[in-house]
Protein backbone atom coordinates (compact mmCIF):
# COMPACT_ATOMS: atom_id res chain seq x y z
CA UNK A 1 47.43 -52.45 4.52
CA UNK A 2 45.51 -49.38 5.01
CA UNK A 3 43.56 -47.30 2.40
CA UNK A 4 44.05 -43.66 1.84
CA UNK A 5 41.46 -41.56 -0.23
CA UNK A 6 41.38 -44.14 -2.51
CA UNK A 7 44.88 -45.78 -2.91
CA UNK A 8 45.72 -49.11 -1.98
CA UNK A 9 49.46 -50.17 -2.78
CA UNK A 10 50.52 -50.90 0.86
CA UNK A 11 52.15 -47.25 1.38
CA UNK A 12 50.73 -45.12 3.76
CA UNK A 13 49.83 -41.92 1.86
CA UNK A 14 47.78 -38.74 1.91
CA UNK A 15 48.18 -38.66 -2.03
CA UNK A 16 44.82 -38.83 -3.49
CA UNK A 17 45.38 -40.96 -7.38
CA UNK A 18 43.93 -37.80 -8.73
CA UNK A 19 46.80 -35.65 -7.03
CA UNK A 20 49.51 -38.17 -7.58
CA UNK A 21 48.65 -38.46 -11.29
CA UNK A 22 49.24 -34.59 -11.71
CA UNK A 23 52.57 -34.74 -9.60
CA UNK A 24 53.93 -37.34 -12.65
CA UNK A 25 52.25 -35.02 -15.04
CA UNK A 26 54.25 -31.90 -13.92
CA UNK A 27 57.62 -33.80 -13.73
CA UNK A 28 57.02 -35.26 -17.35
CA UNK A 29 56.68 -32.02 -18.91
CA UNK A 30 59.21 -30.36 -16.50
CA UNK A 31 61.61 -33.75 -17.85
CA UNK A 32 60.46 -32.88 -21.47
CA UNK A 33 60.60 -29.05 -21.29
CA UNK A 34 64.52 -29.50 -19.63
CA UNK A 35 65.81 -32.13 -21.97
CA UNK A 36 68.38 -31.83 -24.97
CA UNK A 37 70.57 -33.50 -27.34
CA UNK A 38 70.11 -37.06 -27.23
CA UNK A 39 66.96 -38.50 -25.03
CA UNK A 40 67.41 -42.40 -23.43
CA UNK A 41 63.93 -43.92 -22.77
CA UNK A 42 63.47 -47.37 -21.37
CA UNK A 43 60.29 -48.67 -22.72
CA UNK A 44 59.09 -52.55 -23.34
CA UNK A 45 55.59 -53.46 -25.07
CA UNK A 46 54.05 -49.38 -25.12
CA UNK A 47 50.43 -50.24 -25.97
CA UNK A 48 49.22 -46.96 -28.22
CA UNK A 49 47.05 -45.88 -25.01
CA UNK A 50 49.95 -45.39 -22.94
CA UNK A 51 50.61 -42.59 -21.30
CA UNK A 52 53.97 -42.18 -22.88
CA UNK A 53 52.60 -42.39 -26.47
CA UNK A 54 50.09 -40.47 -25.25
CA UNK A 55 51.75 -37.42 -23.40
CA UNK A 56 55.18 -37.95 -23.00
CA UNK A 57 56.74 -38.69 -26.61
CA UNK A 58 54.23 -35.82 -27.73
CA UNK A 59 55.72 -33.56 -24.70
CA UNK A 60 59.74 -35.01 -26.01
CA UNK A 61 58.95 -34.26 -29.78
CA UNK A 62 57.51 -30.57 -29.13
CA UNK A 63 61.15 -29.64 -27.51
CA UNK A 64 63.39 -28.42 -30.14
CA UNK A 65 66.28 -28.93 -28.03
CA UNK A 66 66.05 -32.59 -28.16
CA UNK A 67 68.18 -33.84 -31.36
CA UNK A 68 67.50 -37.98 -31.14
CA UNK A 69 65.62 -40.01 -28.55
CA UNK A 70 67.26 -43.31 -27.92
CA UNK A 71 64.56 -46.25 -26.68
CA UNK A 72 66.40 -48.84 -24.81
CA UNK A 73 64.05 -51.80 -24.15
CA UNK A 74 64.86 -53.26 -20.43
CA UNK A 75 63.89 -56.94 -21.18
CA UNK A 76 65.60 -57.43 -24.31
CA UNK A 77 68.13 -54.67 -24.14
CA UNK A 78 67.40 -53.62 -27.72
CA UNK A 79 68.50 -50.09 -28.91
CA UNK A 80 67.12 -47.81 -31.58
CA UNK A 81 68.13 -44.54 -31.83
CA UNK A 82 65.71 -42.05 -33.77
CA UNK A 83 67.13 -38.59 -35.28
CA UNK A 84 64.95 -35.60 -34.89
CA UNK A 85 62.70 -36.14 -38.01
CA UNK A 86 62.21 -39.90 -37.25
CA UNK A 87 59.83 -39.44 -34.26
């Protein structure tokens, strides 16, 4: 495996972490700004420093457009749905 400006996941990349965490940051809010109706999120054990409690529920809930964000958890296959109001 070869290192690249500081990442080491076995891909060969250019990406710095730096410039790879601001690629996910623009499609987030892109995803956020875009979205409507009903949102499905698959999310299992969020710790409260996450970076979807963090910036990406925040980005969700800001967008009018978005009526009810239903979390789907992947391991259990629990659903909750939450109506604008609720999150």
């Amino acid at each position: 495996m070869t290192e690249h400006h500081g990442v080491h996941d076995g891909q060969r990349t250019t990406v710095t972490r730096k410039e790879a965490d601001e690629i996910m940051e623009l499609l987030a809010r892109r995803f956020a700004e875009g979205a409507s109706g009903m949102v499905t999120l698959f999310a299992h054990d969020v710790l409260t420093t996450s970076v979807f409690l963090q910036r990406d529920l925040p980005a969700i809930r800001a967008n009018p457009n978005v009526t009810a964000i239903k979390i789907v958890d992947p391991v259990t296959h629990e659903e909750r749905v939450l109506q604008r109001g609720e999150f």
